[in-house]
C-alpha atoms as a PDB file:
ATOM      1  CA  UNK A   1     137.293 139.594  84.332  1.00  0.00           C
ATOM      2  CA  UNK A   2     135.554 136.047  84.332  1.00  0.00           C
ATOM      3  CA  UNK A   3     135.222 133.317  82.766  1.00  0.00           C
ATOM      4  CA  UNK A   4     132.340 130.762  82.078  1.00  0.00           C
ATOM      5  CA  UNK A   5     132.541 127.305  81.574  1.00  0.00           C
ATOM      6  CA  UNK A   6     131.225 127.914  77.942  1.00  0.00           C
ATOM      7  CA  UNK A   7     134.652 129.786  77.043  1.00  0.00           C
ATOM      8  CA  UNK A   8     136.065 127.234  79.081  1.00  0.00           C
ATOM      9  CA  UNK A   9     135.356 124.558  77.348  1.00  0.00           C
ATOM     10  CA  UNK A  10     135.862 126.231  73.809  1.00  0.00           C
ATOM     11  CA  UNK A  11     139.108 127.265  74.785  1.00  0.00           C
ATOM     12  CA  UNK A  12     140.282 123.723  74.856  1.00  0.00           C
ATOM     13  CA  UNK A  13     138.339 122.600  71.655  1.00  0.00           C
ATOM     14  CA  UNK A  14     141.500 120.700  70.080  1.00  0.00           C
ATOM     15  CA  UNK A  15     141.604 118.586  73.070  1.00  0.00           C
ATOM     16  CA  UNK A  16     137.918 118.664  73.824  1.00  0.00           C
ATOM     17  CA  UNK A  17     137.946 116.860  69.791  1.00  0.00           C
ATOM     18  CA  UNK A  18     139.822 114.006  70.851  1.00  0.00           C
ATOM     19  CA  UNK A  19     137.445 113.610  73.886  1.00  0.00           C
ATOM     20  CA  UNK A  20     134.531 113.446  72.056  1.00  0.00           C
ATOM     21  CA  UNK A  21     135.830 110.075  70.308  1.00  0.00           C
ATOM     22  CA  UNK A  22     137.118 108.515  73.620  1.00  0.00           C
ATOM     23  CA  UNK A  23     134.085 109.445  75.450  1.00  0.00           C
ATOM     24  CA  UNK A  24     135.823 111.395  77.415  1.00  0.00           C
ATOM     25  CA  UNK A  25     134.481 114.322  79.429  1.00  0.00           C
ATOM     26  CA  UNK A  26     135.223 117.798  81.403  1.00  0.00           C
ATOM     27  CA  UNK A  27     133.084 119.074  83.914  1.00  0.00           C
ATOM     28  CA  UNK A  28     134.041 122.715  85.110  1.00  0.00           C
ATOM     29  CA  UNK A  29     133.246 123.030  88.609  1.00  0.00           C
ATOM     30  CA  UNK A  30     133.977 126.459  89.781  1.00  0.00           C
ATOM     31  CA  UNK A  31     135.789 129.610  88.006  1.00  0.00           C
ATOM     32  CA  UNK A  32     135.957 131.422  90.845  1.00  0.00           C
ATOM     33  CA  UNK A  33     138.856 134.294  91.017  1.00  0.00           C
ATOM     34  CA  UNK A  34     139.950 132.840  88.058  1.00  0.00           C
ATOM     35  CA  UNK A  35     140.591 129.572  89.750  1.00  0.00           C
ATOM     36  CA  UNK A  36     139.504 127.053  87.272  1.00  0.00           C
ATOM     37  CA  UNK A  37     138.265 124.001  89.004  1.00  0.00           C
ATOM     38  CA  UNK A  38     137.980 121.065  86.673  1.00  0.00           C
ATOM     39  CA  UNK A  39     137.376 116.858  86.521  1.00  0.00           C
ATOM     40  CA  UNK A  40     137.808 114.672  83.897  1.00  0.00           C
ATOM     41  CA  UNK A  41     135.340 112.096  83.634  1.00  0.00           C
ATOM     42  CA  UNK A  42     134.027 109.459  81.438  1.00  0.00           C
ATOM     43  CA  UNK A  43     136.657 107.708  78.839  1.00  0.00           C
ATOM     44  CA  UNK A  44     138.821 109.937  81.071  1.00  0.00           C
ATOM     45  CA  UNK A  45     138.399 107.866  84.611  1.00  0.00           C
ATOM     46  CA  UNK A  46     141.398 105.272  84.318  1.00  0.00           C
ATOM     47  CA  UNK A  47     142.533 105.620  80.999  1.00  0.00           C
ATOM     48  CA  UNK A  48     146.717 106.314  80.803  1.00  0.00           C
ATOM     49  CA  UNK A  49     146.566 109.482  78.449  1.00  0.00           C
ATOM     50  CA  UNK A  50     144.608 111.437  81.434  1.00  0.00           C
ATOM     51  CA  UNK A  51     147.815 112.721  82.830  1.00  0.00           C
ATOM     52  CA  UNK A  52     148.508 114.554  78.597  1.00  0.00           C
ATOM     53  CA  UNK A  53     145.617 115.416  78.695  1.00  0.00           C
ATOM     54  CA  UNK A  54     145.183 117.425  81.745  1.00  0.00           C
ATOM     55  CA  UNK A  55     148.463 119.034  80.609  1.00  0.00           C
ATOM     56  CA  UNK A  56     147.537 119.830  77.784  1.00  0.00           C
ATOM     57  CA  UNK A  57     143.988 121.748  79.368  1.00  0.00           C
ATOM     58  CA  UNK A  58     146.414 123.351  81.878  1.00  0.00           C
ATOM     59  CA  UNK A  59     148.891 124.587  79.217  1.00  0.00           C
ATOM     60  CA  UNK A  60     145.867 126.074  77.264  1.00  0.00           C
ATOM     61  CA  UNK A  61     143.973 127.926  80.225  1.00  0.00           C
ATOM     62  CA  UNK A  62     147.159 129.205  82.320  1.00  0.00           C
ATOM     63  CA  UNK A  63     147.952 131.196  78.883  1.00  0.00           C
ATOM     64  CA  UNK A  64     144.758 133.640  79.537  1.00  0.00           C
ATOM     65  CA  UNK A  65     145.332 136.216  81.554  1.00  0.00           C
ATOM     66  CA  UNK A  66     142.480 135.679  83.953  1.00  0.00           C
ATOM     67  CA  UNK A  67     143.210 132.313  84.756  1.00  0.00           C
ATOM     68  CA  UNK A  68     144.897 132.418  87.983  1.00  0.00           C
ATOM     69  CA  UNK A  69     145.233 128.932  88.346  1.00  0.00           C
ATOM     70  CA  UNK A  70     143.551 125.466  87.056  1.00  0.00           C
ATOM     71  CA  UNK A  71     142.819 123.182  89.236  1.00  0.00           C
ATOM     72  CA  UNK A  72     141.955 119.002  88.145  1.00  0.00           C
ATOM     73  CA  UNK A  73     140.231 117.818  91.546  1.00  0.00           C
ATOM     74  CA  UNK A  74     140.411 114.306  91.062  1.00  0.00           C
ATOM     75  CA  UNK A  75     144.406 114.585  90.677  1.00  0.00           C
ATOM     76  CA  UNK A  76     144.599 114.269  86.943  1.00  0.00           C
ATOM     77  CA  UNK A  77     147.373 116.795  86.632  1.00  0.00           C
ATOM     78  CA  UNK A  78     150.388 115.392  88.707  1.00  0.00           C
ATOM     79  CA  UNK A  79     153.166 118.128  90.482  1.00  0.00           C
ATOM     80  CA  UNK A  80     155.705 117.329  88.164  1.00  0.00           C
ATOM     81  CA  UNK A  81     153.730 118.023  85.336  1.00  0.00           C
ATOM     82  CA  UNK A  82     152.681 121.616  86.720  1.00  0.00           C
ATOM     83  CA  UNK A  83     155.569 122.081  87.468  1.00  0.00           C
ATOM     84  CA  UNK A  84     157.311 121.274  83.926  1.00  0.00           C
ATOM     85  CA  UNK A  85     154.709 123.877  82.196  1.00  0.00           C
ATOM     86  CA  UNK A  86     155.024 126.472  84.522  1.00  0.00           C
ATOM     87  CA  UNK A  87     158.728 127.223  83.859  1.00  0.00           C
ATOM     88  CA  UNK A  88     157.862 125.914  79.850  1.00  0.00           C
ATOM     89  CA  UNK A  89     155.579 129.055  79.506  1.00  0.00           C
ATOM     90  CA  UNK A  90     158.122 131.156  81.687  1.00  0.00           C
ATOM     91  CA  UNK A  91     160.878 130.480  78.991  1.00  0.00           C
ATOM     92  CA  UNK A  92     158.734 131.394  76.688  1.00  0.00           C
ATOM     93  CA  UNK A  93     157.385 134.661  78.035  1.00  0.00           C
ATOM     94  CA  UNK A  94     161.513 135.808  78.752  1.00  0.00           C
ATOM     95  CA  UNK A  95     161.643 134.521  74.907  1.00  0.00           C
ATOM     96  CA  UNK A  96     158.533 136.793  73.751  1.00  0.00           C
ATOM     97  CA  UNK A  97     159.854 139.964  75.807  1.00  0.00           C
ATOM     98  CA  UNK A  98     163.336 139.074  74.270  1.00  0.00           C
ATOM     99  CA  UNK A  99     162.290 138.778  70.659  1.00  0.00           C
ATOM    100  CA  UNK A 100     160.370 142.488  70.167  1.00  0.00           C
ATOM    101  CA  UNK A 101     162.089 145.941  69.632  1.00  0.00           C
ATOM    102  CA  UNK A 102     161.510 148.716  71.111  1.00  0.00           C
ATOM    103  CA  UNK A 103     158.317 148.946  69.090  1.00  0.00           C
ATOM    104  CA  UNK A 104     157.079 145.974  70.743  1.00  0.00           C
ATOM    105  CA  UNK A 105     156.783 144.368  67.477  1.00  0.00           C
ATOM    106  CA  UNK A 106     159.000 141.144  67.041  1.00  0.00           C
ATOM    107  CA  UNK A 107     162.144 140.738  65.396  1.00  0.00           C
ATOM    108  CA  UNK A 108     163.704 138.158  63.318  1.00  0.00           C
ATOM    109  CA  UNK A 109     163.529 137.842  59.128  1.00  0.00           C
ATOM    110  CA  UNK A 110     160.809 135.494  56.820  1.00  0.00           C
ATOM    111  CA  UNK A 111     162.048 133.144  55.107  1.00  0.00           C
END
């Protein structure tokens, strides 16, 4: 399955918000494979929060399942950083497939 930059971009709408009112701007380049090709422009080009931000994009698009990988070509998104989510969402997938019986459904009590 694709992906278009439409979904693309609604996919990161919370972020997308904050954008708006720093003039900030994503352009989706390719989507390829599911190789999401991306560059933040705009408020974007200098400003200290690009770094977060990119994360947060990344964090948001590497949690569909046909995103293969998400790519910021102007080196927005720094090694470290990938690296960080990767094993964040990791933990939390071991987590999810700890957390659910044998139904699949997950366990635990409301409180």
């Amino acid at each position: 399955m694709s992906i278009t930059a439409e979904e693309i971009l609604a996919e990161i709408g919370p972020v997308q918000e904050i954008l708006d009112e720093h003039d900030g701007v994503v352009n989706v380049i390719d989507t390829a494979d599911g190789n999401i090709m991306l560059s933040l422009d705009g408020g974007c080009t200098g400003c200290s929060s690009t770094p977060m931000t990119a994360m947060q994009i990344y964090y948001s698009l590497k949690k569909l399942d046909y995103v293969n990988d998400v790519i910021f070509v102007n080196g927005e998104l720094p090694e470290y950083m990938r690296t960080f989510i990767d094993q964040k969402m990791a933990k939390e997938a071991e987590e999810s497939t700890n957390n659910t019986d044998d139904d699949g459904e997950p366990q635990g009590e409301i409180v």
